[in-house]
PDB file of N, CA and C in Angstrom:
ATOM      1  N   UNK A   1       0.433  -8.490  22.963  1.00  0.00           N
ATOM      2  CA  UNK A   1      -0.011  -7.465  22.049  1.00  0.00           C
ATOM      3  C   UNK A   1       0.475  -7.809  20.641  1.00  0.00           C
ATOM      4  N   UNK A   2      -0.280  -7.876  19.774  1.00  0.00           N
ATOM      5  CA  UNK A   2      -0.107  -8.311  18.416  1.00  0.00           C
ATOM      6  C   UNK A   2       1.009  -6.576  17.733  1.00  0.00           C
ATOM      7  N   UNK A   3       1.495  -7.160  17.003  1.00  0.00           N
ATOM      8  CA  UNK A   3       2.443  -6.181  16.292  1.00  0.00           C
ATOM      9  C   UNK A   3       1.942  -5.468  15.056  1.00  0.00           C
ATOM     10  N   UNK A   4       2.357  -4.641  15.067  1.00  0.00           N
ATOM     11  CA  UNK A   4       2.008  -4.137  13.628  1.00  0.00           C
ATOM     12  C   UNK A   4       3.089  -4.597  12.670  1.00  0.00           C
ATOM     13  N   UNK A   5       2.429  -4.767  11.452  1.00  0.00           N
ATOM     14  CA  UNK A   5       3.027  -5.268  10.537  1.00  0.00           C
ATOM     15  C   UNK A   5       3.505  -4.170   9.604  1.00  0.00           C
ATOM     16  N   UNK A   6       5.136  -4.327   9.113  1.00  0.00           N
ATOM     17  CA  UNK A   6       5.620  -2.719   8.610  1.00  0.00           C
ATOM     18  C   UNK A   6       5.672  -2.876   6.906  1.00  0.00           C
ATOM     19  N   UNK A   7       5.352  -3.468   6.809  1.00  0.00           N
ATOM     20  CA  UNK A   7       5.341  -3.681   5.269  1.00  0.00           C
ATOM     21  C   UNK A   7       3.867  -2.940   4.872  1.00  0.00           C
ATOM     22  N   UNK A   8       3.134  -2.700   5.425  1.00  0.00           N
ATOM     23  CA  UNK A   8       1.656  -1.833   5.215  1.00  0.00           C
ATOM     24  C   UNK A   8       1.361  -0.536   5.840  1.00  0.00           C
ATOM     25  N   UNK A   9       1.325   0.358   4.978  1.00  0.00           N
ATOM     26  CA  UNK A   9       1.071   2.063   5.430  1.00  0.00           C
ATOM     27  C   UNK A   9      -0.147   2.223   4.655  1.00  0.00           C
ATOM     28  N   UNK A  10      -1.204   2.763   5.524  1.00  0.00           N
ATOM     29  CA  UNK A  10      -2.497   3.428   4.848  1.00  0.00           C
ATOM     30  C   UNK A  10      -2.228   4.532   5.020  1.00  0.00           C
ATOM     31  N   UNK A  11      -2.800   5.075   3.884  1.00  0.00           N
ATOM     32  CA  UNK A  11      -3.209   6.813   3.769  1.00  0.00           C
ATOM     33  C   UNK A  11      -4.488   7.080   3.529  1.00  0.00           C
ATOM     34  N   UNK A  12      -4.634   8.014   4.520  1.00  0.00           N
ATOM     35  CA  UNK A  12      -6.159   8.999   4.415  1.00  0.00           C
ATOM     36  C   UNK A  12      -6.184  10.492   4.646  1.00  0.00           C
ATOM     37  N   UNK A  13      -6.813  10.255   3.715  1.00  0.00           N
ATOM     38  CA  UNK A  13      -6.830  11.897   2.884  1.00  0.00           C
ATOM     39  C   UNK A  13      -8.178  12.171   2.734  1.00  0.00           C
ATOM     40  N   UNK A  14      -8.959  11.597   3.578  1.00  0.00           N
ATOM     41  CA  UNK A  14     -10.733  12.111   3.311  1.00  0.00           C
ATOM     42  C   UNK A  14     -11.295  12.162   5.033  1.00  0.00           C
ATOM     43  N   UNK A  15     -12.324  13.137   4.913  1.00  0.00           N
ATOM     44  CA  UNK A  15     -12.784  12.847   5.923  1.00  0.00           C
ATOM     45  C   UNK A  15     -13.747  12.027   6.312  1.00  0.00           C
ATOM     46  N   UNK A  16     -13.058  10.708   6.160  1.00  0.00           N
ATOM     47  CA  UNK A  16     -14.163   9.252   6.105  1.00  0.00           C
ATOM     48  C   UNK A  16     -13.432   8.453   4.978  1.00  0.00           C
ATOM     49  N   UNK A  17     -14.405   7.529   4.964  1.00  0.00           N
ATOM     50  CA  UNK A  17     -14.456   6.843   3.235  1.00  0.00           C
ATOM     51  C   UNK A  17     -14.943   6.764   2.258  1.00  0.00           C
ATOM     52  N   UNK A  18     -14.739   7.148   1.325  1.00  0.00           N
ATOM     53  CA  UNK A  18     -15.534   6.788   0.382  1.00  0.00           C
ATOM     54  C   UNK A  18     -15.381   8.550  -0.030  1.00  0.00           C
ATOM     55  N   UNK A  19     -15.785   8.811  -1.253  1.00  0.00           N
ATOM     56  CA  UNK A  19     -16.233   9.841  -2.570  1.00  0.00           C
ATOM     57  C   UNK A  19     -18.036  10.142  -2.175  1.00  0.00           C
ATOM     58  N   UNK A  20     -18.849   9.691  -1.575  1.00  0.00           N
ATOM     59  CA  UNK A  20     -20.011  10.152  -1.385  1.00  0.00           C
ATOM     60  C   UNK A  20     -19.770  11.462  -0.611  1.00  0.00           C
ATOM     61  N   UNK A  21     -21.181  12.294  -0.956  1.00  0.00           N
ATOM     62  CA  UNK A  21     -21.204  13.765  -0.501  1.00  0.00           C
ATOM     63  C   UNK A  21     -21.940  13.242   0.768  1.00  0.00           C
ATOM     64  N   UNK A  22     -22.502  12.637   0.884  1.00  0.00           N
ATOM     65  CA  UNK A  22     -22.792  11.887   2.063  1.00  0.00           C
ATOM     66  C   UNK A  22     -22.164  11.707   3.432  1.00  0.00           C
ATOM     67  N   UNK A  23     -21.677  12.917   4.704  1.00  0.00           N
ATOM     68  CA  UNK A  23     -20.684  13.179   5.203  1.00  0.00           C
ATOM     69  C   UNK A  23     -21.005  11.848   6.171  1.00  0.00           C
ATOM     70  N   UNK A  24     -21.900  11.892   6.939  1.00  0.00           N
ATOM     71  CA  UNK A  24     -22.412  10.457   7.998  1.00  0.00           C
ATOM     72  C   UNK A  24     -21.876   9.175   7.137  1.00  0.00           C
ATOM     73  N   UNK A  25     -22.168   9.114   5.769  1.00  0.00           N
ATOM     74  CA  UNK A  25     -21.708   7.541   5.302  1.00  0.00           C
ATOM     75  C   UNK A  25     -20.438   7.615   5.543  1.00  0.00           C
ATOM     76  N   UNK A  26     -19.692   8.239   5.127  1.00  0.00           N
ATOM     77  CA  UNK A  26     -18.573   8.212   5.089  1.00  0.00           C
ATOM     78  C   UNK A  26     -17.741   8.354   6.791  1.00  0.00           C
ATOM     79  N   UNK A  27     -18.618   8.931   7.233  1.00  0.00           N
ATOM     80  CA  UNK A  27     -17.820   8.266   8.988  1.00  0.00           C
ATOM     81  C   UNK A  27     -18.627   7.040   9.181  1.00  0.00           C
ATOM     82  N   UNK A  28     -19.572   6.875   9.412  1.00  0.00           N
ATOM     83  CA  UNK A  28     -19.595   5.235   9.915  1.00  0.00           C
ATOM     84  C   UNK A  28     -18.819   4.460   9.158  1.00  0.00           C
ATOM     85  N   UNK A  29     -18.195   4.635   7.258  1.00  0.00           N
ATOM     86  CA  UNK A  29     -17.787   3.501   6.840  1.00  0.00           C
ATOM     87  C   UNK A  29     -16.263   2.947   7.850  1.00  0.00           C
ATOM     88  N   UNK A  30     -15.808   4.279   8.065  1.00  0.00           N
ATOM     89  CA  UNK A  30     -14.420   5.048   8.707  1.00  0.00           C
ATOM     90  C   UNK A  30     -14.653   4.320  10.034  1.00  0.00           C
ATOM     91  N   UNK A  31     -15.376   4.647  10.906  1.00  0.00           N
ATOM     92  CA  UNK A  31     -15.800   3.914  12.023  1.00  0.00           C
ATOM     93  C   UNK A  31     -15.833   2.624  11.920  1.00  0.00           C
ATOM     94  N   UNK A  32     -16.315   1.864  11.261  1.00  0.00           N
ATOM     95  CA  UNK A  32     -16.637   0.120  11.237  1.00  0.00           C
ATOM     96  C   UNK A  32     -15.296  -0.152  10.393  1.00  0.00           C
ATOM     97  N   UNK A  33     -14.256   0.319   9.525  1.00  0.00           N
ATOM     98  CA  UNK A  33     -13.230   0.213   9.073  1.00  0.00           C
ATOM     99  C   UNK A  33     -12.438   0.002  10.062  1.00  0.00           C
ATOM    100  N   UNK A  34     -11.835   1.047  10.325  1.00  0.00           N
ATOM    101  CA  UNK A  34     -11.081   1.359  12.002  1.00  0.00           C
ATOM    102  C   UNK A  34     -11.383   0.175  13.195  1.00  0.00           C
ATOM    103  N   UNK A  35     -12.216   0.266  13.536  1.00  0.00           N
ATOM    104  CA  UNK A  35     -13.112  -0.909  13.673  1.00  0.00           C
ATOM    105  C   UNK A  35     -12.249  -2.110  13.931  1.00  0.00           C
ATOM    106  N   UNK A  36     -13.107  -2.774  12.999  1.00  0.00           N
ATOM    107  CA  UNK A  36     -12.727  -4.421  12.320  1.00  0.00           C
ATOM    108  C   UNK A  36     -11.216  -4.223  12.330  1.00  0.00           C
ATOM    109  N   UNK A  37     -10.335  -2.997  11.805  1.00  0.00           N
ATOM    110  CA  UNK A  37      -9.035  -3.398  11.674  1.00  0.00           C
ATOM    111  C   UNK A  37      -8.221  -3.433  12.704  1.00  0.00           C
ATOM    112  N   UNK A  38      -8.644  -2.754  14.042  1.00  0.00           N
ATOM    113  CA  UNK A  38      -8.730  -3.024  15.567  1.00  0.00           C
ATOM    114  C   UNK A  38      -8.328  -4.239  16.019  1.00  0.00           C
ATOM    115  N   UNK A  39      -9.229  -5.039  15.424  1.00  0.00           N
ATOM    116  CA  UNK A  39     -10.080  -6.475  16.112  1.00  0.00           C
ATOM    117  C   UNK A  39      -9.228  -7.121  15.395  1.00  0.00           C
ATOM    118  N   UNK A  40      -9.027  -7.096  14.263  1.00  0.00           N
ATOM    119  CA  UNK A  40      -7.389  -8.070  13.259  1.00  0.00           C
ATOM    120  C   UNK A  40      -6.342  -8.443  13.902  1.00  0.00           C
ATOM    121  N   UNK A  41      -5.818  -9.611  13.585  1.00  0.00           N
ATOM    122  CA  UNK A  41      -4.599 -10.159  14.101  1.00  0.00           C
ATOM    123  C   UNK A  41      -3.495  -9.169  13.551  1.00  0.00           C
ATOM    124  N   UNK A  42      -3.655  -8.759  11.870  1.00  0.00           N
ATOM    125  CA  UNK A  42      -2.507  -8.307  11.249  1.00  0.00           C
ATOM    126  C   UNK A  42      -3.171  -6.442  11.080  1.00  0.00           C
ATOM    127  N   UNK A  43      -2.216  -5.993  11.680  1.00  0.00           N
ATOM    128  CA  UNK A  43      -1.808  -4.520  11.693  1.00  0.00           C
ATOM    129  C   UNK A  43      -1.313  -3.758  11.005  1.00  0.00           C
ATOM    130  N   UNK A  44      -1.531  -2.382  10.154  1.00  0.00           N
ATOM    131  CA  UNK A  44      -0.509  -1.819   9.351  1.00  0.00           C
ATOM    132  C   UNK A  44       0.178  -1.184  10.595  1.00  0.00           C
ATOM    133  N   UNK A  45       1.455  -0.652   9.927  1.00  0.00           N
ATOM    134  CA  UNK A  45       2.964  -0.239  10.692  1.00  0.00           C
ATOM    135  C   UNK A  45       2.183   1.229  10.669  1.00  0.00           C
ATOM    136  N   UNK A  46       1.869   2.137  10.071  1.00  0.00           N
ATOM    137  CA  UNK A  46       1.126   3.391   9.713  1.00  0.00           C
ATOM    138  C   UNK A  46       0.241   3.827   9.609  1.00  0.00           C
ATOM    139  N   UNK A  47      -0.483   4.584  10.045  1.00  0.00           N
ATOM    140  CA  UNK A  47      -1.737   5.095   9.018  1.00  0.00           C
ATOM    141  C   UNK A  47      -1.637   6.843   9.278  1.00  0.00           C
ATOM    142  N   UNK A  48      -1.197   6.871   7.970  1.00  0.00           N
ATOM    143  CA  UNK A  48      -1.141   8.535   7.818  1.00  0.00           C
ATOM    144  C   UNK A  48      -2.085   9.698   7.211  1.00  0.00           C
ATOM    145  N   UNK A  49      -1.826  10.640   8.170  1.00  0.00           N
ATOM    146  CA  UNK A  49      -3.489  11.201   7.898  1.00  0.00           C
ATOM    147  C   UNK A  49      -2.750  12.847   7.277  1.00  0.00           C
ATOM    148  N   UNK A  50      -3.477  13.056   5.750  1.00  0.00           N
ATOM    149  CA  UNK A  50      -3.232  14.359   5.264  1.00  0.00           C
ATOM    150  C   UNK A  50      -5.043  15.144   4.788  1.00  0.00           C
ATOM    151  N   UNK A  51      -4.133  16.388   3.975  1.00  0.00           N
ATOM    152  CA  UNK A  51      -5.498  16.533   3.801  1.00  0.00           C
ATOM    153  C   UNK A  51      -6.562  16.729   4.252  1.00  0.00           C
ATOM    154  N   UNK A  52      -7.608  16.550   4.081  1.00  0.00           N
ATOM    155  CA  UNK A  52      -9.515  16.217   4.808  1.00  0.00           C
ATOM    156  C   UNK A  52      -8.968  15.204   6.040  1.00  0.00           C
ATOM    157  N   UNK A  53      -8.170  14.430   5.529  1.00  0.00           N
ATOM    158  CA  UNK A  53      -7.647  13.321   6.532  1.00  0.00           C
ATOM    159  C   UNK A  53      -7.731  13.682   8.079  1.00  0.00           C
ATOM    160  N   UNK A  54      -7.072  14.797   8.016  1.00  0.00           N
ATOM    161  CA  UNK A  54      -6.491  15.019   9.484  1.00  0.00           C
ATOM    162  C   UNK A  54      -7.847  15.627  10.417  1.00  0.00           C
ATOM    163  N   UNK A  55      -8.492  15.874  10.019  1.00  0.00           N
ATOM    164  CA  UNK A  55     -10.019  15.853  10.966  1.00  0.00           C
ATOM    165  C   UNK A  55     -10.576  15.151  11.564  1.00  0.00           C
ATOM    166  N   UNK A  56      -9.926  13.382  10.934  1.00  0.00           N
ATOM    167  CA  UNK A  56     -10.466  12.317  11.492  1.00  0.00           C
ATOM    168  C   UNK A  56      -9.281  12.075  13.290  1.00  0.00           C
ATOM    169  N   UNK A  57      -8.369  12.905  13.290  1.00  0.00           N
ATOM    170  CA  UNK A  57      -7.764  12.686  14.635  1.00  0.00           C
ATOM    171  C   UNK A  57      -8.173  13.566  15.409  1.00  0.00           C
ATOM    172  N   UNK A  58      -8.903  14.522  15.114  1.00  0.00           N
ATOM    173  CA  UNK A  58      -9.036  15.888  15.956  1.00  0.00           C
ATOM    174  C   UNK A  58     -10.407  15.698  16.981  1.00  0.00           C
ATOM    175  N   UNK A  59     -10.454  16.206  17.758  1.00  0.00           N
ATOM    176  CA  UNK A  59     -11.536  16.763  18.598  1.00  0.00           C
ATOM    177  C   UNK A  59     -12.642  16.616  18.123  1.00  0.00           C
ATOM    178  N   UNK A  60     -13.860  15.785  18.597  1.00  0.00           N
ATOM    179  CA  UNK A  60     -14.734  15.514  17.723  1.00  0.00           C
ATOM    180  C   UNK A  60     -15.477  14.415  16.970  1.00  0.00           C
ATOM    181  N   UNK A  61     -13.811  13.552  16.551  1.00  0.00           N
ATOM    182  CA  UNK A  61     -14.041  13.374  15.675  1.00  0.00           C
ATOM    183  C   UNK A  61     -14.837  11.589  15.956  1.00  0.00           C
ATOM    184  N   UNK A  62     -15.638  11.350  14.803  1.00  0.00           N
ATOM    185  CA  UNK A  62     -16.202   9.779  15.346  1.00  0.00           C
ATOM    186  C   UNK A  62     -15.658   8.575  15.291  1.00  0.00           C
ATOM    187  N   UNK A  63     -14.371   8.764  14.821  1.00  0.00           N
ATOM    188  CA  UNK A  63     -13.509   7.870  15.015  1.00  0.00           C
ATOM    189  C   UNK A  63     -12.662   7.334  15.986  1.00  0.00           C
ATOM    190  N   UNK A  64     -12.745   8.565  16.888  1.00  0.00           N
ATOM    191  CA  UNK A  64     -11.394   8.682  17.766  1.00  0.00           C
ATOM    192  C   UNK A  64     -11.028   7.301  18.942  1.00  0.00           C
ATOM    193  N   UNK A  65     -12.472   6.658  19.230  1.00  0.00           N
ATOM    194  CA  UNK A  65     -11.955   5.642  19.763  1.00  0.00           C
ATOM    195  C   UNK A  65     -11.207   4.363  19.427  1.00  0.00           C
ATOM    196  N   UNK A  66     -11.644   4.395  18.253  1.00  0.00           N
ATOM    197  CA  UNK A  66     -11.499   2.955  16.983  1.00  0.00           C
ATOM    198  C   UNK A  66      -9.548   3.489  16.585  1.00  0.00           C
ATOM    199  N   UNK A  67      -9.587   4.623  16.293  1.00  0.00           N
ATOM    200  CA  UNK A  67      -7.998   5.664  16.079  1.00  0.00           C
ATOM    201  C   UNK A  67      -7.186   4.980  17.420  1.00  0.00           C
ATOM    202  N   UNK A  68      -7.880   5.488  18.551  1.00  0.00           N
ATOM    203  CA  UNK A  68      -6.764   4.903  19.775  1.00  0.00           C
ATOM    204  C   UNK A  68      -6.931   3.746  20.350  1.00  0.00           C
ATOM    205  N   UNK A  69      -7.689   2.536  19.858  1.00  0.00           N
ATOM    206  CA  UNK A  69      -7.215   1.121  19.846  1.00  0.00           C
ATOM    207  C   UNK A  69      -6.148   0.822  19.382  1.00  0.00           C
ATOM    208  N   UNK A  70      -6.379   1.507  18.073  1.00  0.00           N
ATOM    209  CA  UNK A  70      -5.274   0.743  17.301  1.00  0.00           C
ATOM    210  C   UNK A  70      -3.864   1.464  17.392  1.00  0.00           C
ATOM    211  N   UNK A  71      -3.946   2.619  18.136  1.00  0.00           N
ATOM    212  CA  UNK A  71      -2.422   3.278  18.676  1.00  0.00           C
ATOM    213  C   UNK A  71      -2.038   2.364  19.763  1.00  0.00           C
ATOM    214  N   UNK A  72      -3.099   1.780  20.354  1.00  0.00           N
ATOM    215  CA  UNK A  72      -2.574   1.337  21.643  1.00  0.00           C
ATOM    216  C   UNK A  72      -1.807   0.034  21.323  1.00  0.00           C
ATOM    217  N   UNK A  73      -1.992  -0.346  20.537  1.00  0.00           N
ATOM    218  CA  UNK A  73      -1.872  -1.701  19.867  1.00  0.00           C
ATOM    219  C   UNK A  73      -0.541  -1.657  18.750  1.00  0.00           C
ATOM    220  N   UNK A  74      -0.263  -0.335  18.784  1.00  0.00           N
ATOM    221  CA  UNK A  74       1.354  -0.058  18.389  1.00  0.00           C
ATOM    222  C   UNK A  74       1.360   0.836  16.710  1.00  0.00           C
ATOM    223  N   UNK A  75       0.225   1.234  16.302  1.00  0.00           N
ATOM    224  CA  UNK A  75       0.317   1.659  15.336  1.00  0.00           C
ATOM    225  C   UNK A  75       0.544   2.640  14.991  1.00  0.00           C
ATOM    226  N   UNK A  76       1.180   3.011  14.265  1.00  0.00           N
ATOM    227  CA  UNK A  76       1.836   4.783  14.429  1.00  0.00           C
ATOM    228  C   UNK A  76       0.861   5.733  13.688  1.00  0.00           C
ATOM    229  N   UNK A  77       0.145   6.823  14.453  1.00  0.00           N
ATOM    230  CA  UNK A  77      -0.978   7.465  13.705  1.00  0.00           C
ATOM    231  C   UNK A  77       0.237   8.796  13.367  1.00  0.00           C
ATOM    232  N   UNK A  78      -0.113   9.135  12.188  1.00  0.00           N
ATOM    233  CA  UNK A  78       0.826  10.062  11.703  1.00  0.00           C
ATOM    234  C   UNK A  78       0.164  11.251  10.929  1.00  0.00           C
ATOM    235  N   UNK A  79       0.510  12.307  11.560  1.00  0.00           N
ATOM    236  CA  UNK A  79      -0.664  13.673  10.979  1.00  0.00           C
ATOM    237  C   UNK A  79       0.390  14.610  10.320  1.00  0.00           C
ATOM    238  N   UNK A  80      -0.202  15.338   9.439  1.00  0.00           N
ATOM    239  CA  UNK A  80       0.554  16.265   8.916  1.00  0.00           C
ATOM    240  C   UNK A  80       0.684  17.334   9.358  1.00  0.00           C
ATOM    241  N   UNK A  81       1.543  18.039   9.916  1.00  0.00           N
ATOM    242  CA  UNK A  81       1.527  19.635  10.645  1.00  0.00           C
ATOM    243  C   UNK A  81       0.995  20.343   9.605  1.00  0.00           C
ATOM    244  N   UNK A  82       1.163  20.408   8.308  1.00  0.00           N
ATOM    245  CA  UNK A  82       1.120  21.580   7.458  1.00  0.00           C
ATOM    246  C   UNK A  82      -0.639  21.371   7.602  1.00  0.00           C
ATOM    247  N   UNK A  83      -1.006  20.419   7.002  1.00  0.00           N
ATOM    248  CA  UNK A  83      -2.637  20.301   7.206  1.00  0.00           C
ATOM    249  C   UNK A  83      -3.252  20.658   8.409  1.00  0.00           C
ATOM    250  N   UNK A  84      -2.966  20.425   9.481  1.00  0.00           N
ATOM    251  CA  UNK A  84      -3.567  20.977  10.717  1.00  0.00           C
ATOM    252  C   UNK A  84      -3.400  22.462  10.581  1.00  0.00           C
ATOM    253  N   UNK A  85      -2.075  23.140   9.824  1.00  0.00           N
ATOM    254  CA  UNK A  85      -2.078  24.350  10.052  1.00  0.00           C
ATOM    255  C   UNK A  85      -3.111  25.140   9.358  1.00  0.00           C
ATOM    256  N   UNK A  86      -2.971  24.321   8.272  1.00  0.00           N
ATOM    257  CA  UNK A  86      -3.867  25.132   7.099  1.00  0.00           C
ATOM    258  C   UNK A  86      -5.164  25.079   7.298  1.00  0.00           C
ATOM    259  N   UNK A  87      -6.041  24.184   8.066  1.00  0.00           N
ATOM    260  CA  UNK A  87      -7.455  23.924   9.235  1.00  0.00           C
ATOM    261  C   UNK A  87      -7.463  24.203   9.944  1.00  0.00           C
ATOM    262  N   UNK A  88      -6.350  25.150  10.796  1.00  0.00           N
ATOM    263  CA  UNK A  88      -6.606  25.745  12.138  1.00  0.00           C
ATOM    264  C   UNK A  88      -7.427  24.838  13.512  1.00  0.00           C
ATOM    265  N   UNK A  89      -6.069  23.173  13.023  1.00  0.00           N
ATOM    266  CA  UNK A  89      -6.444  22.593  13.628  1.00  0.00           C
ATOM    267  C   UNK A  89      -5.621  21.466  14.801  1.00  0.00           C
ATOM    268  N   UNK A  90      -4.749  22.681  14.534  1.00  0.00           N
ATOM    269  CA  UNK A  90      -2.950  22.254  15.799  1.00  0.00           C
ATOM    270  C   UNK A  90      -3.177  22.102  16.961  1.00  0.00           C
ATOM    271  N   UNK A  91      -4.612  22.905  18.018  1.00  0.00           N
ATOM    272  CA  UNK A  91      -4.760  22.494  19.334  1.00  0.00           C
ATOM    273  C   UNK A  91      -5.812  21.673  19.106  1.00  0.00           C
ATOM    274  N   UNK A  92      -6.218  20.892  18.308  1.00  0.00           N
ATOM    275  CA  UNK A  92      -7.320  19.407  18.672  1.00  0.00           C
ATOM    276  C   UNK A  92      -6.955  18.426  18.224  1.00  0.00           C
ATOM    277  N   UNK A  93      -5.890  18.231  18.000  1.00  0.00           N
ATOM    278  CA  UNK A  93      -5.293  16.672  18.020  1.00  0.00           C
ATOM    279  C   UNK A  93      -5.646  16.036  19.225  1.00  0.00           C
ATOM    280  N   UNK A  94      -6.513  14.961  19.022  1.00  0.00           N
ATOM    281  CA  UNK A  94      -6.950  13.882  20.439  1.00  0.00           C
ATOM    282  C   UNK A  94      -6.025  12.595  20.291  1.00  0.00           C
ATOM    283  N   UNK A  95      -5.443  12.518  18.942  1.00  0.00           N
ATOM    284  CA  UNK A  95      -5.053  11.196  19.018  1.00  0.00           C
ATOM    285  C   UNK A  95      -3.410  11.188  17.824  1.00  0.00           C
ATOM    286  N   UNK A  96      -2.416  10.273  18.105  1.00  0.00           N
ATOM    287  CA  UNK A  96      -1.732  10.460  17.249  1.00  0.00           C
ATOM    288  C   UNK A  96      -0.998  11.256  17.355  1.00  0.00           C
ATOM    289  N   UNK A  97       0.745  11.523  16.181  1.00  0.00           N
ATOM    290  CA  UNK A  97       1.585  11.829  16.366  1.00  0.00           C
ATOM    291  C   UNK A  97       1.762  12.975  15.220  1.00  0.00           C
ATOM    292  N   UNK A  98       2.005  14.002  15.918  1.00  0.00           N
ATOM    293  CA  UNK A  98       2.254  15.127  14.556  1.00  0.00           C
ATOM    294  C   UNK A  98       3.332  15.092  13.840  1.00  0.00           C
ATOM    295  N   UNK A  99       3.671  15.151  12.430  1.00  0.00           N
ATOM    296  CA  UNK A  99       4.284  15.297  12.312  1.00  0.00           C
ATOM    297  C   UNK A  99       4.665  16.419  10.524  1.00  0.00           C
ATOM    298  N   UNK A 100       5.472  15.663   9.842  1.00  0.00           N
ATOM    299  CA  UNK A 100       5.474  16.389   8.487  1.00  0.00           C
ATOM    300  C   UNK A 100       5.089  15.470   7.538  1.00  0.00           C
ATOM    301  N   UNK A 101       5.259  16.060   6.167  1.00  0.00           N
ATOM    302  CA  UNK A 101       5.272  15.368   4.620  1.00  0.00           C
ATOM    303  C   UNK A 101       6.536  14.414   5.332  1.00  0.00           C
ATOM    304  N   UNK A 102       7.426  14.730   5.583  1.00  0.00           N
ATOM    305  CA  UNK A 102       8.778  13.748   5.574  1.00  0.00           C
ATOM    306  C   UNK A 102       9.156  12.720   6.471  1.00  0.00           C
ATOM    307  N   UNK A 103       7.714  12.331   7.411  1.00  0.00           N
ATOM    308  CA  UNK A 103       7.808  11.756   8.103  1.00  0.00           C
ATOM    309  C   UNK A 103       6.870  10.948   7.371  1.00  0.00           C
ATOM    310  N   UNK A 104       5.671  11.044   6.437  1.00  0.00           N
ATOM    311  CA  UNK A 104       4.740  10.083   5.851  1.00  0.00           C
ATOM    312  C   UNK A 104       5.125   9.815   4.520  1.00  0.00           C
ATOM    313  N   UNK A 105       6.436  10.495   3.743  1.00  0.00           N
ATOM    314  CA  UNK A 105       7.395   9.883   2.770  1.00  0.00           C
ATOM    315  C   UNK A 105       8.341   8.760   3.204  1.00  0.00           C
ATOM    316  N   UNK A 106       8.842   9.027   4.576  1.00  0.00           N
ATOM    317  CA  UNK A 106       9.703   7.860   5.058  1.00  0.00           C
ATOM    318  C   UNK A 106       8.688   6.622   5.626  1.00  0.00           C
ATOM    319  N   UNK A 107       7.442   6.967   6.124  1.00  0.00           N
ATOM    320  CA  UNK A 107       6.908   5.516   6.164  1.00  0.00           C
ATOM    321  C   UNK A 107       5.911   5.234   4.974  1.00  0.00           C
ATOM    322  N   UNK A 108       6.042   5.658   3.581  1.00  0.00           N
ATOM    323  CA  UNK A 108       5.597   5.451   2.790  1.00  0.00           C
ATOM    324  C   UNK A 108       6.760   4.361   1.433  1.00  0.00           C
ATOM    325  N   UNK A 109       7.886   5.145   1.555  1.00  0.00           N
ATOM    326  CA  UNK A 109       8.946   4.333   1.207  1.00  0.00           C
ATOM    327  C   UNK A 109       9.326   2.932   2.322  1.00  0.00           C
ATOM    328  N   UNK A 110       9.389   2.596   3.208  1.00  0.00           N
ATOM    329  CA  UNK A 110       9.630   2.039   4.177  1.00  0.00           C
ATOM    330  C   UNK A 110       8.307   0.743   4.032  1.00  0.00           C
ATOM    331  N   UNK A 111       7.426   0.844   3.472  1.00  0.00           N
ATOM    332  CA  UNK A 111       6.330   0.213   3.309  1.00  0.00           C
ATOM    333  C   UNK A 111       6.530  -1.230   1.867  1.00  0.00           C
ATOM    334  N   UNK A 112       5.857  -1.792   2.118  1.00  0.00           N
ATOM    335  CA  UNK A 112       6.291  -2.872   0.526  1.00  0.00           C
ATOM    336  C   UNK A 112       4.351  -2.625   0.538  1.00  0.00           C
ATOM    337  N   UNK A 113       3.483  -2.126   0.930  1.00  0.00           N
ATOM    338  CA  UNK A 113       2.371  -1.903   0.739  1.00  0.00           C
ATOM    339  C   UNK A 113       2.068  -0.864   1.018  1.00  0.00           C
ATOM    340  N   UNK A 114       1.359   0.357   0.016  1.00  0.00           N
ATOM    341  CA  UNK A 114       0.602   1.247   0.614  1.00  0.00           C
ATOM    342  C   UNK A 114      -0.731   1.359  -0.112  1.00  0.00           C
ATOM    343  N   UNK A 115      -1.633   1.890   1.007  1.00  0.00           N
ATOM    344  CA  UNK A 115      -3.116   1.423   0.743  1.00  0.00           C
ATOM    345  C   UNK A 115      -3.738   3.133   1.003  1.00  0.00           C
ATOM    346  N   UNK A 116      -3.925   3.433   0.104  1.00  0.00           N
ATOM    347  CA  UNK A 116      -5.258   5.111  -0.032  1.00  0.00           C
ATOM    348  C   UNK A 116      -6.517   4.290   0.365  1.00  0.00           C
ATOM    349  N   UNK A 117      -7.227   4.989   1.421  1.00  0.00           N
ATOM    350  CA  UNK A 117      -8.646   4.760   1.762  1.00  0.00           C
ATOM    351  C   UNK A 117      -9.391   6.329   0.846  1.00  0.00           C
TER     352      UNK A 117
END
């Protein structure tokens, strides 16, 4: 099993990618992202989800298989409690680890790369 590499933390804070109002573009980009970064030799240590973000772990969502490759594969999916609370969205976590702001400040400092999708 290839490792994740800890020097790289992504953050997502959208639901998808990209700034288009375009909600479908923005999950397939999310989907084929997730994706391909699956299929990579090199792994981020993180990918932390706030914000719009945290919809992409929940129930539903079109990511969720591409999300738990890459958990399986050692990557720490990291959600924000306060955001799930504030979406009334604490019982549909399908994937990933709940947690706080102070858990995605410590793998944000902890990082020599961080990458906003």
């Amino acid at each position: 099993m290839q490792q994740p590499d800890n020097s790289t933390v992504l953050l997502v804070t959208r639901n998808g990618i990209g700034s288009t109002t375009d909600a479908d573009l923005q999950h397939r980009l999310a989907k084929t992202y997730f994706g391909l970064l699956a299929e990579h030799d090199i792994l981020p240590n993180a990918i932390c989800f706030y914000t719009d973000g945290v919809r992409l772990v929940c129930e539903g969502s079109p990511v969720l298989d591409e999300l738990r490759a890459l958990e399986a594969k050692g990557v720490r999916l990291i959600i924000c409690s306060t955001c799930l609370n504030a979406f009334g969205l604490k019982d549909s976590v399908a994937v990933g680890i709940v947690g706080g702001m102070p858990d995605i400040v410590d793998a944000q400092w902890r990082a020599d790369k961080v990458i906003t999708l």
